[in-house]
PDB file of N, CA and C in Angstrom:
ATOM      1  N   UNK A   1     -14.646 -12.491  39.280  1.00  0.00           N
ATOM      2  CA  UNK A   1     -15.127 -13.187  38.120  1.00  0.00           C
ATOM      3  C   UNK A   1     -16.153 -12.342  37.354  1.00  0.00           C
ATOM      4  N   UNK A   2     -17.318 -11.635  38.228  1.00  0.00           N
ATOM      5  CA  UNK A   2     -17.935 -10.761  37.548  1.00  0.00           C
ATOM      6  C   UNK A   2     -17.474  -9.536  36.708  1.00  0.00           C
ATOM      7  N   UNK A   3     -16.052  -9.417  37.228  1.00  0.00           N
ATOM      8  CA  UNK A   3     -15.337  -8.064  37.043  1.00  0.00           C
ATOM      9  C   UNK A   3     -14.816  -8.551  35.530  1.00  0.00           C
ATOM     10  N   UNK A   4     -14.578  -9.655  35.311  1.00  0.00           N
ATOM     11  CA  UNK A   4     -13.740 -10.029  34.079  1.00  0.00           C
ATOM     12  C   UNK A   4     -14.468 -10.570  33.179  1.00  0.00           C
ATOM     13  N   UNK A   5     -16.224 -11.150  33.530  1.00  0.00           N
ATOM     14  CA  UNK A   5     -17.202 -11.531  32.161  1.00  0.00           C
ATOM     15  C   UNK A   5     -17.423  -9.489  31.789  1.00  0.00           C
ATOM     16  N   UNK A   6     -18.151  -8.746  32.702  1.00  0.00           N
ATOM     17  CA  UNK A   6     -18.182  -7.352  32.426  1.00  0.00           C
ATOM     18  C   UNK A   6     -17.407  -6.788  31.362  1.00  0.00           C
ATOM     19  N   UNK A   7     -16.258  -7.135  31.945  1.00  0.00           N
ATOM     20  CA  UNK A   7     -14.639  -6.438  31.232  1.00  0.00           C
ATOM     21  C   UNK A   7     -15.051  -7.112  29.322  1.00  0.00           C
ATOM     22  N   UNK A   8     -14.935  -8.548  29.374  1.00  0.00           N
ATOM     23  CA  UNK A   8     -15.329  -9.224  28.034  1.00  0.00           C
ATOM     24  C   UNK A   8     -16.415  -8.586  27.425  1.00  0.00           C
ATOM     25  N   UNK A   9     -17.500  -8.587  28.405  1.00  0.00           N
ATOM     26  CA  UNK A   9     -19.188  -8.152  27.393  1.00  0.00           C
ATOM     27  C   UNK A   9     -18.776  -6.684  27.232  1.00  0.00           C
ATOM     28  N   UNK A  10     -17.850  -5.699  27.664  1.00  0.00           N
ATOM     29  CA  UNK A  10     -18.010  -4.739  27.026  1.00  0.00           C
ATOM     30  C   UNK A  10     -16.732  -4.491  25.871  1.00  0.00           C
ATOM     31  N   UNK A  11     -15.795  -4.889  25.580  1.00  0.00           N
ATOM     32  CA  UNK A  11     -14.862  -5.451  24.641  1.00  0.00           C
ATOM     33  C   UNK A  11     -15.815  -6.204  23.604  1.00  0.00           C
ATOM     34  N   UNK A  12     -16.530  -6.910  24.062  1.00  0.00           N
ATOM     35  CA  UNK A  12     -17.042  -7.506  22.246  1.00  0.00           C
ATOM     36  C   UNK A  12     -18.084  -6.680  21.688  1.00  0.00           C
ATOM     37  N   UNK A  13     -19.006  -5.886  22.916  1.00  0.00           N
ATOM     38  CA  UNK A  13     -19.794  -4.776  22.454  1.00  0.00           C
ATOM     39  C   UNK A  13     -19.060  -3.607  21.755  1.00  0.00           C
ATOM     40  N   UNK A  14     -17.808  -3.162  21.433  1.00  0.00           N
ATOM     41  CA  UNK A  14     -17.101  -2.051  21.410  1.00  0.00           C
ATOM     42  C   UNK A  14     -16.638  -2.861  19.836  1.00  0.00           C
ATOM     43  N   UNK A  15     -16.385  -4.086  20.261  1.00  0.00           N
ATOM     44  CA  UNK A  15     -15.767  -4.521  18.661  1.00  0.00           C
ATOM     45  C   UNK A  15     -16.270  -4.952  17.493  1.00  0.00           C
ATOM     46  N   UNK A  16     -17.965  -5.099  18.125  1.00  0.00           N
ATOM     47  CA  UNK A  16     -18.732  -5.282  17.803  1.00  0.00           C
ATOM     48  C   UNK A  16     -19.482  -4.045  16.667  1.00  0.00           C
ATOM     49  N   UNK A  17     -19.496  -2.913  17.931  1.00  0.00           N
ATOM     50  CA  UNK A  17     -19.629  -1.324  17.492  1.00  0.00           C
ATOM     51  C   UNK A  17     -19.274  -0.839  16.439  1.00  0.00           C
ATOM     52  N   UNK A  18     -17.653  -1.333  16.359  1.00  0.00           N
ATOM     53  CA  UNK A  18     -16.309  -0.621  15.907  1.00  0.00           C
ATOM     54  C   UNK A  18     -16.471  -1.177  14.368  1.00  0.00           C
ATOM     55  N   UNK A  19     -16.847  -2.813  14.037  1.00  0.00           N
ATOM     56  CA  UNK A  19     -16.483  -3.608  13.133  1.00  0.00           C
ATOM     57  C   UNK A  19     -17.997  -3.338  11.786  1.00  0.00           C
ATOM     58  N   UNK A  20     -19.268  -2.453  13.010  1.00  0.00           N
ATOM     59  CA  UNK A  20     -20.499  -2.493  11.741  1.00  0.00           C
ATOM     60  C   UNK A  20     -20.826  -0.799  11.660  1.00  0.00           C
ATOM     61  N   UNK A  21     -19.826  -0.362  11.975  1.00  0.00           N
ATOM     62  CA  UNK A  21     -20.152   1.302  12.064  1.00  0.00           C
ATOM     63  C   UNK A  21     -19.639   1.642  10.622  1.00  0.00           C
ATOM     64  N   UNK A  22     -18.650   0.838   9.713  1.00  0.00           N
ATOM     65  CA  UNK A  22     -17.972   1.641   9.124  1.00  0.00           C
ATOM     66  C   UNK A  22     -18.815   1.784   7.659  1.00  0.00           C
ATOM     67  N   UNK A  23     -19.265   2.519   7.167  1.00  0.00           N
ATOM     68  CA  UNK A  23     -20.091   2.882   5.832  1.00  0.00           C
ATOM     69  C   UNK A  23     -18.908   2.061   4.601  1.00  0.00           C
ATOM     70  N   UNK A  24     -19.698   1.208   3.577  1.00  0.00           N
ATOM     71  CA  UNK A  24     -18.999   0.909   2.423  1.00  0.00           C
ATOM     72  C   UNK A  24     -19.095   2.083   1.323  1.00  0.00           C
ATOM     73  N   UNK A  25     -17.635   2.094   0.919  1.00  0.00           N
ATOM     74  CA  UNK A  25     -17.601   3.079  -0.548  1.00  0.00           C
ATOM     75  C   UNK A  25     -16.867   2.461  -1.162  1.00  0.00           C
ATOM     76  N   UNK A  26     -17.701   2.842  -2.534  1.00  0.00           N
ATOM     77  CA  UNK A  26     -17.398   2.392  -3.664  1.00  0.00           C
ATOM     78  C   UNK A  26     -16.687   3.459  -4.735  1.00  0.00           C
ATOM     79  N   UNK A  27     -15.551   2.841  -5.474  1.00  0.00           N
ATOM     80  CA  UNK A  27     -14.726   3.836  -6.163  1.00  0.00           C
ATOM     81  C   UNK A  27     -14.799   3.219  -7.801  1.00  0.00           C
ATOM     82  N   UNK A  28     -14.815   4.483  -8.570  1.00  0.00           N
ATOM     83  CA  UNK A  28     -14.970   4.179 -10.078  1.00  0.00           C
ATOM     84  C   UNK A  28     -13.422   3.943 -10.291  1.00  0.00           C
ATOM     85  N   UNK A  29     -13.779   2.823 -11.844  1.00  0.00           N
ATOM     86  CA  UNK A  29     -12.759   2.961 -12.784  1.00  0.00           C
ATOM     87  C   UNK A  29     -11.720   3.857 -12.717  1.00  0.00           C
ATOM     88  N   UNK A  30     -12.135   5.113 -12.894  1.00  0.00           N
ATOM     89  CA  UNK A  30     -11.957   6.291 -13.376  1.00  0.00           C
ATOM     90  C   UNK A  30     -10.763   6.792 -11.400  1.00  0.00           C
ATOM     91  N   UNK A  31     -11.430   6.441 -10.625  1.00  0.00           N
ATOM     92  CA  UNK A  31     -10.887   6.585  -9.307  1.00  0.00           C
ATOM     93  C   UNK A  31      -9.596   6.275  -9.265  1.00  0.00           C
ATOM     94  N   UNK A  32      -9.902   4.591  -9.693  1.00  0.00           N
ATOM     95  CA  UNK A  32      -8.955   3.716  -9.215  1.00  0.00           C
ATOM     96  C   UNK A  32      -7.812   3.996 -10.194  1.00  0.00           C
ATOM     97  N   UNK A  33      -8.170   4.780 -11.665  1.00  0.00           N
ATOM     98  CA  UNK A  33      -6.922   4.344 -12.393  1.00  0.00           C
ATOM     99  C   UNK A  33      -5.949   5.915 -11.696  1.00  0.00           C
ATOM    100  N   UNK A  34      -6.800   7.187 -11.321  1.00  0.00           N
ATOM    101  CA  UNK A  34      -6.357   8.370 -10.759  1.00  0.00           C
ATOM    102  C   UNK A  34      -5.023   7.758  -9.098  1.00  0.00           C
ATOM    103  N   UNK A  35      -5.570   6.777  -8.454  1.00  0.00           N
ATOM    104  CA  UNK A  35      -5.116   6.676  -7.301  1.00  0.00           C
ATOM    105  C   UNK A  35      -3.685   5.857  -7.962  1.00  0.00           C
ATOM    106  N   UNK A  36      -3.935   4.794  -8.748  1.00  0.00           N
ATOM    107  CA  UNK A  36      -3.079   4.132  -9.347  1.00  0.00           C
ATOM    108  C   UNK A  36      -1.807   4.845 -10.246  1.00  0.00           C
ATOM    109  N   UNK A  37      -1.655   6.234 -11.149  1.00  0.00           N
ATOM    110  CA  UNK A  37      -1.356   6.633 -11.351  1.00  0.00           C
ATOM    111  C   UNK A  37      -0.267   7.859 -10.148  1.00  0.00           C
ATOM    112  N   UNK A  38      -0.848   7.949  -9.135  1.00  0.00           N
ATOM    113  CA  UNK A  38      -0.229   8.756  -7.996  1.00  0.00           C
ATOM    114  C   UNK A  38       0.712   8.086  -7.308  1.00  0.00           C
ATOM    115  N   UNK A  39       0.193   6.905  -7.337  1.00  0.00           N
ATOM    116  CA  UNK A  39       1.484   5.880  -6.631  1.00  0.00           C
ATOM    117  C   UNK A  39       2.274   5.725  -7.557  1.00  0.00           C
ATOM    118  N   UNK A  40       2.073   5.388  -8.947  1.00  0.00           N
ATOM    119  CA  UNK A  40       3.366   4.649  -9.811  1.00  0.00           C
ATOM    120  C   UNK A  40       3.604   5.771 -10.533  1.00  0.00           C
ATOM    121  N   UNK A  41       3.129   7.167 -11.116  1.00  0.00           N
ATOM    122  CA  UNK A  41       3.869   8.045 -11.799  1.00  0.00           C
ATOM    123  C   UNK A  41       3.450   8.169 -13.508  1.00  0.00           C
ATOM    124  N   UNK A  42       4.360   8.805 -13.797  1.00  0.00           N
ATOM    125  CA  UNK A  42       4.466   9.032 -15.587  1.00  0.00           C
ATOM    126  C   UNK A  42       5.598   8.818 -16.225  1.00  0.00           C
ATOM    127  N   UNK A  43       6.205   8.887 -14.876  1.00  0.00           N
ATOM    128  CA  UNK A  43       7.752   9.206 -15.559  1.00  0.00           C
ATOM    129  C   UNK A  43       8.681   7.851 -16.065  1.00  0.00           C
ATOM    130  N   UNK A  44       7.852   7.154 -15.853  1.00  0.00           N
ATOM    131  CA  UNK A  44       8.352   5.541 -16.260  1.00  0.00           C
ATOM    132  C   UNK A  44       8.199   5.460 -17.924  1.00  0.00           C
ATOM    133  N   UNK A  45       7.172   6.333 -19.234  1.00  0.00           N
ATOM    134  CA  UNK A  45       7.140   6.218 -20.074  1.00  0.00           C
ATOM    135  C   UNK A  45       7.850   6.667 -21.006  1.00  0.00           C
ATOM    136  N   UNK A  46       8.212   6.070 -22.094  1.00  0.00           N
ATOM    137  CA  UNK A  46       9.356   6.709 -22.942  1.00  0.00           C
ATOM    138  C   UNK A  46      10.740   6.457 -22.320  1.00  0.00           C
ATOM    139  N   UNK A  47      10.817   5.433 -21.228  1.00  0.00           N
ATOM    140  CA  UNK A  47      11.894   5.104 -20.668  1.00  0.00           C
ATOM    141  C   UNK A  47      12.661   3.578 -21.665  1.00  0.00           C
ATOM    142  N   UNK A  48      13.554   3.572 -21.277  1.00  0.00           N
ATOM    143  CA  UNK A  48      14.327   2.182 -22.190  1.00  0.00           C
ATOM    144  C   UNK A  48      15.552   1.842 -21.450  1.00  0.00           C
ATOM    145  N   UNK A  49      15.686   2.143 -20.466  1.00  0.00           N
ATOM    146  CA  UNK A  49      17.086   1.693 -19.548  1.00  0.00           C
ATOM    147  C   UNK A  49      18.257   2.237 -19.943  1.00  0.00           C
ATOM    148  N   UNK A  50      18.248   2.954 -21.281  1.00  0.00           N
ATOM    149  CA  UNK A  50      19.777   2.725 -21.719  1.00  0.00           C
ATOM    150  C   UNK A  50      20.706   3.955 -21.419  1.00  0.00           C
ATOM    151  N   UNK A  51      19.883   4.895 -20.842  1.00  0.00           N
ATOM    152  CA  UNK A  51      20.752   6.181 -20.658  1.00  0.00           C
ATOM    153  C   UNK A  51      20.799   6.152 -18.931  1.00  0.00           C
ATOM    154  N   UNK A  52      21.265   6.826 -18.679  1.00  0.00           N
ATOM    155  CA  UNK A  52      21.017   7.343 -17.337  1.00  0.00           C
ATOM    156  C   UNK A  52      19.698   7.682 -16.660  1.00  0.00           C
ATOM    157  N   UNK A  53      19.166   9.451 -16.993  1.00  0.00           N
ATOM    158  CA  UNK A  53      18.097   9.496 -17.404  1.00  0.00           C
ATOM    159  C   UNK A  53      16.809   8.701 -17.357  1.00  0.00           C
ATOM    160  N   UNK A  54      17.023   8.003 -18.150  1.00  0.00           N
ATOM    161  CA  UNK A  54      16.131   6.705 -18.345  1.00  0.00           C
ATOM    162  C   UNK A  54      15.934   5.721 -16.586  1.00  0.00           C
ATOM    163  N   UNK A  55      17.413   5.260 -16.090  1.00  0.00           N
ATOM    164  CA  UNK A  55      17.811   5.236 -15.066  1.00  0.00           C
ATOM    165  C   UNK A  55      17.110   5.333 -13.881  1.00  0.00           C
ATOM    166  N   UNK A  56      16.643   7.132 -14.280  1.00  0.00           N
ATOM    167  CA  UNK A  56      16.235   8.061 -13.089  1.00  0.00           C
ATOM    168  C   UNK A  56      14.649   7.320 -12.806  1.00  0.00           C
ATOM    169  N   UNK A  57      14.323   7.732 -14.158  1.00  0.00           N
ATOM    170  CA  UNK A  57      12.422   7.537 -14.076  1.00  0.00           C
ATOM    171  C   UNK A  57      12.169   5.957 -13.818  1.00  0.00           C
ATOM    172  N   UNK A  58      13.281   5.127 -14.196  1.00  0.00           N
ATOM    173  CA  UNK A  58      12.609   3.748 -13.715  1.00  0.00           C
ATOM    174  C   UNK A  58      13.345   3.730 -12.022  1.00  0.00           C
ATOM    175  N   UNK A  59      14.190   4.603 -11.552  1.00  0.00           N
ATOM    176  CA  UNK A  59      14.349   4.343 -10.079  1.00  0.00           C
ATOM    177  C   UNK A  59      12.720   5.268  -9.440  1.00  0.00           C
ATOM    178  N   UNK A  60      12.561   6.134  -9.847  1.00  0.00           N
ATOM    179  CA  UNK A  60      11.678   6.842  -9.315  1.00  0.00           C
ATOM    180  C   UNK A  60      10.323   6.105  -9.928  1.00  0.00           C
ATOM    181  N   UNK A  61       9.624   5.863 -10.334  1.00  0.00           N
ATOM    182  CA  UNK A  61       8.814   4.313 -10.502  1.00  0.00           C
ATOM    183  C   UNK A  61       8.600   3.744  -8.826  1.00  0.00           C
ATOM    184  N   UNK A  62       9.759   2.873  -9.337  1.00  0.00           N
ATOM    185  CA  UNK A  62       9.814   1.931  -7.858  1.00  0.00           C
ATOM    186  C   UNK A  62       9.359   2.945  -7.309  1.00  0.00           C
ATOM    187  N   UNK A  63      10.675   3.764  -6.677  1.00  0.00           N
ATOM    188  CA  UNK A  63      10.068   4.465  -5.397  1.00  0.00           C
ATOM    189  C   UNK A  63       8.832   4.691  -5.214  1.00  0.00           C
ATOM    190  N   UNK A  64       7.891   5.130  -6.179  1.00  0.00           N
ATOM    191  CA  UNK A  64       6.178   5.125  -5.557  1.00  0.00           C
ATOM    192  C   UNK A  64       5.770   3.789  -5.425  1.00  0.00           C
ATOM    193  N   UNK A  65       6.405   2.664  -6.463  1.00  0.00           N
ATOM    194  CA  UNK A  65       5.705   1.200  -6.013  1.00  0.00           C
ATOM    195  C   UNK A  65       6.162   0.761  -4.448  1.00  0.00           C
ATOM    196  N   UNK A  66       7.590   1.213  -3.924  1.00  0.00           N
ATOM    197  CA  UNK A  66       8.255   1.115  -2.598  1.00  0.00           C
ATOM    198  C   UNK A  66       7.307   1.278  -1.693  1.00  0.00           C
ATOM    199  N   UNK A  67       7.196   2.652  -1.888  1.00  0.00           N
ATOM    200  CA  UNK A  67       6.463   3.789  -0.772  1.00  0.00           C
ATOM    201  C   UNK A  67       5.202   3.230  -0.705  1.00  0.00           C
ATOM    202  N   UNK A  68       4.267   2.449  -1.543  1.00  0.00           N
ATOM    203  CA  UNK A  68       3.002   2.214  -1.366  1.00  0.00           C
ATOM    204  C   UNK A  68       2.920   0.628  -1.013  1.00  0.00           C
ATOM    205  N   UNK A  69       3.900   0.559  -0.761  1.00  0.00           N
ATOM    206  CA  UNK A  69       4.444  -1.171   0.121  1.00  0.00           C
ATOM    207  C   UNK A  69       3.437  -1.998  -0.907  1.00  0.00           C
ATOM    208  N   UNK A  70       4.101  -2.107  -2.354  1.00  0.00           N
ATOM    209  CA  UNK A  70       3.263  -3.148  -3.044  1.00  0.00           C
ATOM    210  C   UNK A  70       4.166  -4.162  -2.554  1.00  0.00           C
ATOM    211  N   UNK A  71       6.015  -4.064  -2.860  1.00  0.00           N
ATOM    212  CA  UNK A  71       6.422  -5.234  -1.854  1.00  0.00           C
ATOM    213  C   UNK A  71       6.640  -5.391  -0.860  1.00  0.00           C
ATOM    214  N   UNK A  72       6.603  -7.269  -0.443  1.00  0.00           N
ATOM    215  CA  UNK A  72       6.551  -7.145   0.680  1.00  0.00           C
ATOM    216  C   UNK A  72       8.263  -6.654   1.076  1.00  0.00           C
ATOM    217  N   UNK A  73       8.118  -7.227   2.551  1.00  0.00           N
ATOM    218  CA  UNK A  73       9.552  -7.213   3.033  1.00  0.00           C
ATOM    219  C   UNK A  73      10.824  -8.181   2.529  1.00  0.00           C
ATOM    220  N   UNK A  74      10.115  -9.187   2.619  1.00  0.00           N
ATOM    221  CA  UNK A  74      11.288 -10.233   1.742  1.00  0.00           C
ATOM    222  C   UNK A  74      11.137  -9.974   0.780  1.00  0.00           C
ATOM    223  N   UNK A  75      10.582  -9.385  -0.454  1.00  0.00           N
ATOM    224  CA  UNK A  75      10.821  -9.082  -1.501  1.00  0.00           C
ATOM    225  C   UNK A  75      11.669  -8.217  -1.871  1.00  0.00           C
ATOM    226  N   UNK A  76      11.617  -6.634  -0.787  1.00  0.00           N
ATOM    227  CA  UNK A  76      12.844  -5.786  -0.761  1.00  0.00           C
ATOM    228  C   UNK A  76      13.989  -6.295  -0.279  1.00  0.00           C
ATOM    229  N   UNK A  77      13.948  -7.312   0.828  1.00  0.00           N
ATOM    230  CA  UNK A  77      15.608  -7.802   1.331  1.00  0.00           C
ATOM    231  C   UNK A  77      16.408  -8.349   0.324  1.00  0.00           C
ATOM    232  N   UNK A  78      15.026  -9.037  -0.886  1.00  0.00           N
ATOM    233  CA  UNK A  78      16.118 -10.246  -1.698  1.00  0.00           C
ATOM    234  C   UNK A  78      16.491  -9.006  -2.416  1.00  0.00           C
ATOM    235  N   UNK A  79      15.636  -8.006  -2.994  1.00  0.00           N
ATOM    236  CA  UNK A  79      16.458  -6.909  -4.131  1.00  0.00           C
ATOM    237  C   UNK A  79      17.417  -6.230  -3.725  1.00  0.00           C
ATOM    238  N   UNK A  80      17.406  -6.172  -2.296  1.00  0.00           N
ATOM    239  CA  UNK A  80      18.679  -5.385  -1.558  1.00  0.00           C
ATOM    240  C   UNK A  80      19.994  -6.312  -1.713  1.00  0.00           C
ATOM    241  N   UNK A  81      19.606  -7.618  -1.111  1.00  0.00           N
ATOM    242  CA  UNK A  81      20.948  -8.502  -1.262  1.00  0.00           C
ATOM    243  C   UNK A  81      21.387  -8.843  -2.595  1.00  0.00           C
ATOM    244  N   UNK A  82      20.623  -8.604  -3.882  1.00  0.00           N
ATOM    245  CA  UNK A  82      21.222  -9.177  -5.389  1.00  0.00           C
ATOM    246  C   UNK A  82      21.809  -7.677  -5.660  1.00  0.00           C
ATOM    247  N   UNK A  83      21.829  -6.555  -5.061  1.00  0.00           N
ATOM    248  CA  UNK A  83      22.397  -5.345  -5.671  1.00  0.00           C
ATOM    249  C   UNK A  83      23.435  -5.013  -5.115  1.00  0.00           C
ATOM    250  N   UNK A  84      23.550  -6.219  -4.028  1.00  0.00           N
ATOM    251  CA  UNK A  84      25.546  -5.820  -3.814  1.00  0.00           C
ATOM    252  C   UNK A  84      25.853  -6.524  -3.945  1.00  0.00           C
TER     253      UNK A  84
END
């Protein structure tokens, strides 16, 4: 019994540790629109769907919105199942 309050008091000391160690940072405007831009691209502008081309830069779009898991999972299953 002593072996398993021990085991606890040093688990909440550690999570305890773990949960007020971490320093807050703060990011500018200017940060956020740089980070925001890396995930979603450029190549989405001057786009209009109607060529191919056009096509490309709004598939490649997504793909950084994909890759940065803005959706969730059921959101990709339903776009997977309406595209066949």
């Amino acid at each position: 019994m002593k072996l398993i309050a021990l085991a606890l008091t040093a688990a909440c000391a550690l999570s305890a540790a773990g949960c007020t160690s971490t320093q807050q940072v703060y990011a500018s405007k200017d940060q956020i629109n740089q980070a925001a831009r890396a995930v979603v691209g450029t190549s989405l502008i001057g786009a209009r769907g109607s060529t191919r081309a056009d096509q490309d830069k709004i598939d490649e779009t997504v793909a950084g919105l994909s890759g940065a898991r803005a959706w969730t999972q059921s959101e990709c299953a339903r776009h997977d199942a309406a595209q066949q």
